[in-house]
PDB file of N, CA and C in Angstrom:
ATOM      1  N   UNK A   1      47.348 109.198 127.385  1.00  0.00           N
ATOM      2  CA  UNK A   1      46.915 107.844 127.061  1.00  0.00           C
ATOM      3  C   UNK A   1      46.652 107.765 125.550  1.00  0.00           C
ATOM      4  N   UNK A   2      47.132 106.785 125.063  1.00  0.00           N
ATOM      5  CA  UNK A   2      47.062 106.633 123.457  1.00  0.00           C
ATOM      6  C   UNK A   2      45.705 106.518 123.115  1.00  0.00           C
ATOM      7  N   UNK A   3      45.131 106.559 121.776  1.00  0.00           N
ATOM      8  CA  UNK A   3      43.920 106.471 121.271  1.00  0.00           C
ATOM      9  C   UNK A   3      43.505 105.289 120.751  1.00  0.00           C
ATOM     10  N   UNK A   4      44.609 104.482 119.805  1.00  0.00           N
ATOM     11  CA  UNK A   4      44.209 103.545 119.302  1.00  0.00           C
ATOM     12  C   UNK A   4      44.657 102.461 120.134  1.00  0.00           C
ATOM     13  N   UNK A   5      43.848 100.986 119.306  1.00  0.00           N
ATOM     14  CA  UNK A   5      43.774 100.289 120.312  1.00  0.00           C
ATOM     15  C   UNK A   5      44.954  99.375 120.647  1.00  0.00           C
ATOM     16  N   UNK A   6      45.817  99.245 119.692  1.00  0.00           N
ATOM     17  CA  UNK A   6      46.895  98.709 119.834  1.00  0.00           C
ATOM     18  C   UNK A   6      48.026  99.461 120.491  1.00  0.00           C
ATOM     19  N   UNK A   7      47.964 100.466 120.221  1.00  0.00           N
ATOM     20  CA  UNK A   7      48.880 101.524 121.353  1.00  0.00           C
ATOM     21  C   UNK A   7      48.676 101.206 122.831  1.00  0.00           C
ATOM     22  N   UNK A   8      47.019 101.247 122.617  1.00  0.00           N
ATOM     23  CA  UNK A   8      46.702 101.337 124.814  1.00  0.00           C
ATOM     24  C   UNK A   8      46.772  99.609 124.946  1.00  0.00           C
ATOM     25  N   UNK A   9      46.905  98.575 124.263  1.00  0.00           N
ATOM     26  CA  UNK A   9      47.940  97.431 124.683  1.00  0.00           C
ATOM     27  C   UNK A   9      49.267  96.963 125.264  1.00  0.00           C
ATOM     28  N   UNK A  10      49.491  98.064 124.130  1.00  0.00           N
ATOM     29  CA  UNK A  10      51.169  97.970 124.162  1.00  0.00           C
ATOM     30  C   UNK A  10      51.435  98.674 126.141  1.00  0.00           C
ATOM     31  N   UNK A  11      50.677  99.300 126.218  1.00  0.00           N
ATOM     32  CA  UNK A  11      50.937 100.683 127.043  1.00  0.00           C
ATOM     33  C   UNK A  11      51.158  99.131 128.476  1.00  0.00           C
ATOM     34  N   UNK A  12      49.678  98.509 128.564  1.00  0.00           N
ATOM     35  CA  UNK A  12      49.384  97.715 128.996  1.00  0.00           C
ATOM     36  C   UNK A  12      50.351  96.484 129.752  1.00  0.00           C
ATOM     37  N   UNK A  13      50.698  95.852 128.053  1.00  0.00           N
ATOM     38  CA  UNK A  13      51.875  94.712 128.366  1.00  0.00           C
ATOM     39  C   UNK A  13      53.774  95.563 128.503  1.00  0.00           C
ATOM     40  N   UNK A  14      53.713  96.543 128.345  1.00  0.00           N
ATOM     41  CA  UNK A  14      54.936  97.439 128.169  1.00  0.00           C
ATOM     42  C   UNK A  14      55.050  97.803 130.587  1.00  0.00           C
ATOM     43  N   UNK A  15      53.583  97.821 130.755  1.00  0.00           N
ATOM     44  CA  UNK A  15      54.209  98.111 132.568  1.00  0.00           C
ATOM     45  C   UNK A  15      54.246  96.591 132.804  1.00  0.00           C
ATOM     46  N   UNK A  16      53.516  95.783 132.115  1.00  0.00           N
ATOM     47  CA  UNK A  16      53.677  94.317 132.742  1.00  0.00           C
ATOM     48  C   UNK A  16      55.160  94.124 132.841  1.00  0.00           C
ATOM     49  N   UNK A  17      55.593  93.751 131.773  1.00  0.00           N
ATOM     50  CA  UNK A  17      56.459  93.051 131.549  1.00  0.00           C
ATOM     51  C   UNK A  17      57.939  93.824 131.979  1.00  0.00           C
ATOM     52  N   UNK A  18      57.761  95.990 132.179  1.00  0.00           N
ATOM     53  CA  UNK A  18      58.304  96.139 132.940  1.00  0.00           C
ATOM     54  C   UNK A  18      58.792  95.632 134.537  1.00  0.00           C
ATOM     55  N   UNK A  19      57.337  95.570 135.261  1.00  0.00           N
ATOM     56  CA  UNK A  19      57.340  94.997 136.346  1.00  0.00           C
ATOM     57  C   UNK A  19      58.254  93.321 136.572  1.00  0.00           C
ATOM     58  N   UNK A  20      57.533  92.965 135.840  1.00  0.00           N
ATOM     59  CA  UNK A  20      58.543  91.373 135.474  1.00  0.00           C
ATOM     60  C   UNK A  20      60.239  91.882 135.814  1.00  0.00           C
ATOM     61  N   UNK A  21      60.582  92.163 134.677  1.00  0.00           N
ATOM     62  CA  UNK A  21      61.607  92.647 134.647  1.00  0.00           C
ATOM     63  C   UNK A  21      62.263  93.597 135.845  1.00  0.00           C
ATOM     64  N   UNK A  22      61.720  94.464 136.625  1.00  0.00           N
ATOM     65  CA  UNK A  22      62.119  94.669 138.234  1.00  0.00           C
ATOM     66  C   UNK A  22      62.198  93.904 139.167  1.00  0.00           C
ATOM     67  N   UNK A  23      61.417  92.797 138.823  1.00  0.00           N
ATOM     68  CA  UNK A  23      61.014  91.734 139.919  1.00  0.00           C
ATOM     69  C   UNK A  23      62.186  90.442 139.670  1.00  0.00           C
ATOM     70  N   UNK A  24      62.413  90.431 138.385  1.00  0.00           N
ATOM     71  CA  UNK A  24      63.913  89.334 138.223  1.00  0.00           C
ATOM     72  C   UNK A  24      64.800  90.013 138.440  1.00  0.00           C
ATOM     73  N   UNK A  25      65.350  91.343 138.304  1.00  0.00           N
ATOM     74  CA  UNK A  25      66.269  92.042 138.071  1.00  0.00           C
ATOM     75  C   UNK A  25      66.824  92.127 140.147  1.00  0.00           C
ATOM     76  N   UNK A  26      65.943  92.217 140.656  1.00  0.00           N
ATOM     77  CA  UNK A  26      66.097  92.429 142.637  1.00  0.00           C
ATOM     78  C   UNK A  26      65.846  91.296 142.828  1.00  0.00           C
ATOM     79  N   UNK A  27      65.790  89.990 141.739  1.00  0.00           N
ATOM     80  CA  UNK A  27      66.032  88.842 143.088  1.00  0.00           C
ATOM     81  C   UNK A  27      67.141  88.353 142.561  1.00  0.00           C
ATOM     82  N   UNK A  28      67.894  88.717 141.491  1.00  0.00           N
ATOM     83  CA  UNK A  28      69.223  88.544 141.042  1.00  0.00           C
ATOM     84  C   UNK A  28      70.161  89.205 142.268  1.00  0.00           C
ATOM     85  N   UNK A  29      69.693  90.524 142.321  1.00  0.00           N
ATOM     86  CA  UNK A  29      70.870  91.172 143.036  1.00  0.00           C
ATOM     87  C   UNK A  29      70.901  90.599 144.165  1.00  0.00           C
ATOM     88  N   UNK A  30      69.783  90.497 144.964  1.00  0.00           N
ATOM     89  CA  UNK A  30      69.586  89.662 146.316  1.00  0.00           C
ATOM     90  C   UNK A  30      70.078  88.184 146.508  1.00  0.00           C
ATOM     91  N   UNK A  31      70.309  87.714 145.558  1.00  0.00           N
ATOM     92  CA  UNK A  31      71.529  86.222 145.400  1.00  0.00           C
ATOM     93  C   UNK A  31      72.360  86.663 145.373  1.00  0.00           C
ATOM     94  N   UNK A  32      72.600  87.600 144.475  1.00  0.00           N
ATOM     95  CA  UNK A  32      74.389  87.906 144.667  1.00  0.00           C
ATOM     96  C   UNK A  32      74.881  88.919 145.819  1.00  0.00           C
ATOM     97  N   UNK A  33      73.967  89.119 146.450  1.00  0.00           N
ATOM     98  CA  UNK A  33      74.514  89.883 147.918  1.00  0.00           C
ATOM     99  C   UNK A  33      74.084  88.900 149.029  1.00  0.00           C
ATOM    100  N   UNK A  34      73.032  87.787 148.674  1.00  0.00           N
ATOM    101  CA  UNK A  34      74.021  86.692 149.434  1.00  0.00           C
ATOM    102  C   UNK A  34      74.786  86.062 149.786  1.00  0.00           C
ATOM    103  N   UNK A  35      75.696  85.605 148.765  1.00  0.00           N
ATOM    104  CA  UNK A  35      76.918  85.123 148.243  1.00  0.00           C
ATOM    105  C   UNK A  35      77.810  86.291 149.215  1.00  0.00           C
ATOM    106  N   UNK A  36      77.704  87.634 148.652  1.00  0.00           N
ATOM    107  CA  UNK A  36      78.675  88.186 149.324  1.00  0.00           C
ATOM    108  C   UNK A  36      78.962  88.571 150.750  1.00  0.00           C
ATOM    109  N   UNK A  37      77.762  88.635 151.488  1.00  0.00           N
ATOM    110  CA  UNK A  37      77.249  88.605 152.541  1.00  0.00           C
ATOM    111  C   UNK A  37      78.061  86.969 153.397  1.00  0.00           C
ATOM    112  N   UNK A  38      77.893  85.286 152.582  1.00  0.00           N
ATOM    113  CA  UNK A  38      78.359  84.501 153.008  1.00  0.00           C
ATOM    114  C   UNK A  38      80.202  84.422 153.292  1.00  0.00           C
ATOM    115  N   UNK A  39      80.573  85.645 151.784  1.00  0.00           N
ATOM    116  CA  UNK A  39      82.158  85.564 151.948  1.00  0.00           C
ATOM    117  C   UNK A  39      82.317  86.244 152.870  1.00  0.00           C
ATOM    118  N   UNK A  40      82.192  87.410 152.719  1.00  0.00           N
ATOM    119  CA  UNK A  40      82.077  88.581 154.364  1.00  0.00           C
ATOM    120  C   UNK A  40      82.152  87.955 155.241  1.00  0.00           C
ATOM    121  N   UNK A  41      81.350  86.770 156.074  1.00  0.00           N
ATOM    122  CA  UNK A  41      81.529  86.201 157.040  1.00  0.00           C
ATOM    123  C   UNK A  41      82.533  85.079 156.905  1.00  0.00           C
ATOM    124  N   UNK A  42      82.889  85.064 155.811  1.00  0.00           N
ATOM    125  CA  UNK A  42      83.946  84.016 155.714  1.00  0.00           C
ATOM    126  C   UNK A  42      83.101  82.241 155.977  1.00  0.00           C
ATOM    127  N   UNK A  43      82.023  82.172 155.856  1.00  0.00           N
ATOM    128  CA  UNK A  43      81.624  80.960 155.828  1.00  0.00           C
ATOM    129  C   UNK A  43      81.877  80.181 154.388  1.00  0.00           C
ATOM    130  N   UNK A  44      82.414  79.034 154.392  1.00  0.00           N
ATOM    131  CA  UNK A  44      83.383  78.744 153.130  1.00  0.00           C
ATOM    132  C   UNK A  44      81.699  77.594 152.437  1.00  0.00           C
ATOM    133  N   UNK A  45      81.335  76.516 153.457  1.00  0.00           N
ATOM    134  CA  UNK A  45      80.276  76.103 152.953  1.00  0.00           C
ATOM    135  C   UNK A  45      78.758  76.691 152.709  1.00  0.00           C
ATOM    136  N   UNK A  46      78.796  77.718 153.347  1.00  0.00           N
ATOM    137  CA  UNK A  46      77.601  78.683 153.034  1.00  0.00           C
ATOM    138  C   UNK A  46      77.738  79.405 151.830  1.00  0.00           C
ATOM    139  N   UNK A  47      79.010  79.880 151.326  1.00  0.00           N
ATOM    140  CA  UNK A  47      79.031  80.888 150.436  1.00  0.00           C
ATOM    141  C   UNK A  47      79.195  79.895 149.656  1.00  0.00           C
ATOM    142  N   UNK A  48      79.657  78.061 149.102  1.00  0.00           N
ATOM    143  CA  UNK A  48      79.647  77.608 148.224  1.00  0.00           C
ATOM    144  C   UNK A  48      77.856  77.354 147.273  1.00  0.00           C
ATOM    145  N   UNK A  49      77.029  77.249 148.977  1.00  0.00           N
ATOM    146  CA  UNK A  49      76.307  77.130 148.578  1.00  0.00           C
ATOM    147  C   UNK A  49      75.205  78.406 147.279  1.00  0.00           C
ATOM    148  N   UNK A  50      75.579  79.503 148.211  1.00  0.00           N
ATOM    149  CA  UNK A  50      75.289  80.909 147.704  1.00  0.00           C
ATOM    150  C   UNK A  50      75.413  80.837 146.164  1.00  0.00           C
ATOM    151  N   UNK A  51      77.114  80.833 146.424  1.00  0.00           N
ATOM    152  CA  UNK A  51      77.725  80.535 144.639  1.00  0.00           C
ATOM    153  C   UNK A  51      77.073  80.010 143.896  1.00  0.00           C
ATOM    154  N   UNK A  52      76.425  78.944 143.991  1.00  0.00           N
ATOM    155  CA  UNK A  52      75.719  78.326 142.647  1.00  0.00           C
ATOM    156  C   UNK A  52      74.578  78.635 142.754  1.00  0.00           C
ATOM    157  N   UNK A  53      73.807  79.119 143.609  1.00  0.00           N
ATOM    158  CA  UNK A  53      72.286  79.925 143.503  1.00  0.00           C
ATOM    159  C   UNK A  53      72.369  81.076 142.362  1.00  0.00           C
ATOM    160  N   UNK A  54      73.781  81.828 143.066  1.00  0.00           N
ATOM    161  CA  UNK A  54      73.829  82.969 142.491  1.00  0.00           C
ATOM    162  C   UNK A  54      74.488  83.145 141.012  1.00  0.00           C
ATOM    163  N   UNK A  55      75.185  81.939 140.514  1.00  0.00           N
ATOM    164  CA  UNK A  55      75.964  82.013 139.357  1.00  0.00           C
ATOM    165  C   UNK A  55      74.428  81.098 138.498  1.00  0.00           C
ATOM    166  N   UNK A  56      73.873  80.478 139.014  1.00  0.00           N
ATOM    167  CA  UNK A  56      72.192  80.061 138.003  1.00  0.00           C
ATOM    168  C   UNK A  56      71.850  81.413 137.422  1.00  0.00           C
ATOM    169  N   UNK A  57      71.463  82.156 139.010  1.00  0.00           N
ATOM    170  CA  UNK A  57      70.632  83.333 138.594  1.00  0.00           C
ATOM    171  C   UNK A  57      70.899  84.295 137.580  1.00  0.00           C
ATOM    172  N   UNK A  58      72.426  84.332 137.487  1.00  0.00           N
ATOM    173  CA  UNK A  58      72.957  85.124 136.532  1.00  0.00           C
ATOM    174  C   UNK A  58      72.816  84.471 135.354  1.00  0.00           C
ATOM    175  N   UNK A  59      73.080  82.988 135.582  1.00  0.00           N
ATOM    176  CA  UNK A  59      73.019  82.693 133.790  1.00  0.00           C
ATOM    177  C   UNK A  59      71.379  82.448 133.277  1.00  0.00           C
ATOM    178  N   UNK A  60      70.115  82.234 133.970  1.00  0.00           N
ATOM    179  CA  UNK A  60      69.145  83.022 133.693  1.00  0.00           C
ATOM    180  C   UNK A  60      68.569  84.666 133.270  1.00  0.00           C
ATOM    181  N   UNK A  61      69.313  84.982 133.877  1.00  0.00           N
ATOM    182  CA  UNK A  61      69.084  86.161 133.821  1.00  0.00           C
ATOM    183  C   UNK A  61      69.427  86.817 132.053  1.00  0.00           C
ATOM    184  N   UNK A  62      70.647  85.977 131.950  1.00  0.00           N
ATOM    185  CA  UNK A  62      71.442  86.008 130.349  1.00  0.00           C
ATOM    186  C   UNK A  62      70.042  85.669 129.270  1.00  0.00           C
ATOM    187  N   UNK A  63      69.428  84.475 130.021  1.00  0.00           N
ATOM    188  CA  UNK A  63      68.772  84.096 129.307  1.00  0.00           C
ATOM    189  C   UNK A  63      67.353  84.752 128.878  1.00  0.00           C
ATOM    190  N   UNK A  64      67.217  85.274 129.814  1.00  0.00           N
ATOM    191  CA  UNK A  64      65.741  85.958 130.059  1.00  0.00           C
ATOM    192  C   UNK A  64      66.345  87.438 129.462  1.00  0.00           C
ATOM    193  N   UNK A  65      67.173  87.933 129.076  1.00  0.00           N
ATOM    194  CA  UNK A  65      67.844  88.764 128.472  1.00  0.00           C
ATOM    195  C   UNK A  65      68.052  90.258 129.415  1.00  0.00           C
ATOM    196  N   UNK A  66      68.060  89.718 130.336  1.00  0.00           N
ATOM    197  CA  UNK A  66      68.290  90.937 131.798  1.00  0.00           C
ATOM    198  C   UNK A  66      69.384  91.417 131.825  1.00  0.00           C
ATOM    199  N   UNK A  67      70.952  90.658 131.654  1.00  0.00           N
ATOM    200  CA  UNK A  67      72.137  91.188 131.327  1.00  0.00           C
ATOM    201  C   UNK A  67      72.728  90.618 129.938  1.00  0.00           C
ATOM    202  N   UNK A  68      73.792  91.112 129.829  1.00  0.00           N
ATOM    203  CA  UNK A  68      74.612  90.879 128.124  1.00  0.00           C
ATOM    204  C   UNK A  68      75.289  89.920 129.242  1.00  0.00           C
ATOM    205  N   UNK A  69      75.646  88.916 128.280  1.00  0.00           N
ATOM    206  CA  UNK A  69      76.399  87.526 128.334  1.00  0.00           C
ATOM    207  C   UNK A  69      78.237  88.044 128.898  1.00  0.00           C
ATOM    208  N   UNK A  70      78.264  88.946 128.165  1.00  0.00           N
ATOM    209  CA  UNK A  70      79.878  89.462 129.244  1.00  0.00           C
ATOM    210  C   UNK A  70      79.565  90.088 130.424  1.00  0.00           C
ATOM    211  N   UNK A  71      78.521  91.136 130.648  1.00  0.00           N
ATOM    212  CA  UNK A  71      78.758  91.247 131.999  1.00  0.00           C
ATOM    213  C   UNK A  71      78.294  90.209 133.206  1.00  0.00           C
ATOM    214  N   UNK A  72      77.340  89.073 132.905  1.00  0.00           N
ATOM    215  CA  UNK A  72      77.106  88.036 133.263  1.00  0.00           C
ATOM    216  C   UNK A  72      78.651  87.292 133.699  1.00  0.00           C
ATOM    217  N   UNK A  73      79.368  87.047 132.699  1.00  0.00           N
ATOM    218  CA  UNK A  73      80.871  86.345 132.777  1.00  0.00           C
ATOM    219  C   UNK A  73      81.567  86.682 133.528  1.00  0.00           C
ATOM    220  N   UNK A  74      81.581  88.259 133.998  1.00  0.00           N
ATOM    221  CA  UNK A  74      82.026  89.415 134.924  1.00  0.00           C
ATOM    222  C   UNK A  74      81.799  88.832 136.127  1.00  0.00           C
ATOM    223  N   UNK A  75      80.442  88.961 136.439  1.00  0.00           N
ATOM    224  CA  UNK A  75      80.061  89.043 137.658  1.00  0.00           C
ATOM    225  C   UNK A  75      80.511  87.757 137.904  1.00  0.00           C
ATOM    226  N   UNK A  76      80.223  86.496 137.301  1.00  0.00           N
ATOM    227  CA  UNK A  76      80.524  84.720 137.661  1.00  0.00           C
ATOM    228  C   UNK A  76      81.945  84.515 137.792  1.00  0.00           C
ATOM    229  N   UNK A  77      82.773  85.810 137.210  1.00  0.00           N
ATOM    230  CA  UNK A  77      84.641  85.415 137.172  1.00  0.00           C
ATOM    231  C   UNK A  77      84.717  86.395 138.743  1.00  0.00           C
ATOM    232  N   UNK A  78      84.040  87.400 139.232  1.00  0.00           N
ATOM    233  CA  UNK A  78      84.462  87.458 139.864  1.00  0.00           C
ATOM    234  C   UNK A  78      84.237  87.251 141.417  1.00  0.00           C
ATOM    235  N   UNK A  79      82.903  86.729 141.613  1.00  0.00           N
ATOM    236  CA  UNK A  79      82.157  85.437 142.681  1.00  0.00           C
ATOM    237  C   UNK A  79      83.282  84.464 142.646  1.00  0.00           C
ATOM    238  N   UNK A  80      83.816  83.854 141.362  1.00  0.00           N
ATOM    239  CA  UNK A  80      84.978  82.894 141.460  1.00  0.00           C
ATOM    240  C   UNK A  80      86.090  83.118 142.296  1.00  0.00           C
ATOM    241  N   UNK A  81      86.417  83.944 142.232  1.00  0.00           N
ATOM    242  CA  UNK A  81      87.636  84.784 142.889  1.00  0.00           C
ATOM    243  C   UNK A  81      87.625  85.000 143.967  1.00  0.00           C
ATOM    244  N   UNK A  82      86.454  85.482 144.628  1.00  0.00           N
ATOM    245  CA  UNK A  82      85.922  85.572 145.980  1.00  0.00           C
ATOM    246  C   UNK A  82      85.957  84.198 146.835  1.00  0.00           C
ATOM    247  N   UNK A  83      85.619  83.501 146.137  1.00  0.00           N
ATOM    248  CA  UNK A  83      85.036  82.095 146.339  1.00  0.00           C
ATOM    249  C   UNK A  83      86.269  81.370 146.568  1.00  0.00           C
ATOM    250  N   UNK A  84      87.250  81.462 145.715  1.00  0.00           N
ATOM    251  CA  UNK A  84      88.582  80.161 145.439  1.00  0.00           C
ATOM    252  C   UNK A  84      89.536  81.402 146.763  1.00  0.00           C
ATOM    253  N   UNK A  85      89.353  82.767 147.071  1.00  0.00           N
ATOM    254  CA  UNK A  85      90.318  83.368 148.240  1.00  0.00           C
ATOM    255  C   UNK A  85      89.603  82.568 149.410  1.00  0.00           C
ATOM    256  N   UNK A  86      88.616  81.976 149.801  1.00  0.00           N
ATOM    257  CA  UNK A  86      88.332  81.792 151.380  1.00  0.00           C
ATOM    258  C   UNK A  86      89.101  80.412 151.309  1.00  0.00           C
ATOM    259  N   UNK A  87      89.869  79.751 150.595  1.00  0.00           N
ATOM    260  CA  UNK A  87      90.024  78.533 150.505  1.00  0.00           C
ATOM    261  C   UNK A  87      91.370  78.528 151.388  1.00  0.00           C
TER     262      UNK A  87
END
């Protein structure tokens, strides 16, 4: 444990904001394994719906700085793809 006092802060807001960051990071993935979960079953209006839960979450996620803006693009090009085959 650090000594000074700005260290045992840091220590402080450093598990917070870890935690944060686990806690957006698994409800991202959990949208997007809804989505995939809806194509799997081949439900075409369920998984549209999925799709845009899950393509928000990602572009939050960009924002909140959880992923880089290309692999974000990744994941949304290829939900697309998934999405435009049940058609």
């Amino acid at each position: 444990m650090p000594n000074i006092k700005s260290a045992k802060k840091r220590v402080l807001v450093n598990g917070t904001k870890a935690a944060q960051n686990k806690a957006a990071k698994s409800a991202l993935k959990t949208d997007i394994k809804k989505f995939e979960a809806a194509v799997s079953e081949g439900n075409r209006s369920e998984a549209e719906g999925a799709y845009k839960v899950a393509v928000k979450a990602v572009d939050k996620a960009v924002g909140h700085g959880l992923l880089h803006r290309n692999n974000a693009a990744r994941k949304k090009s290829a939900m697309t793809v998934k999405l435009n085959k049940l058609a």
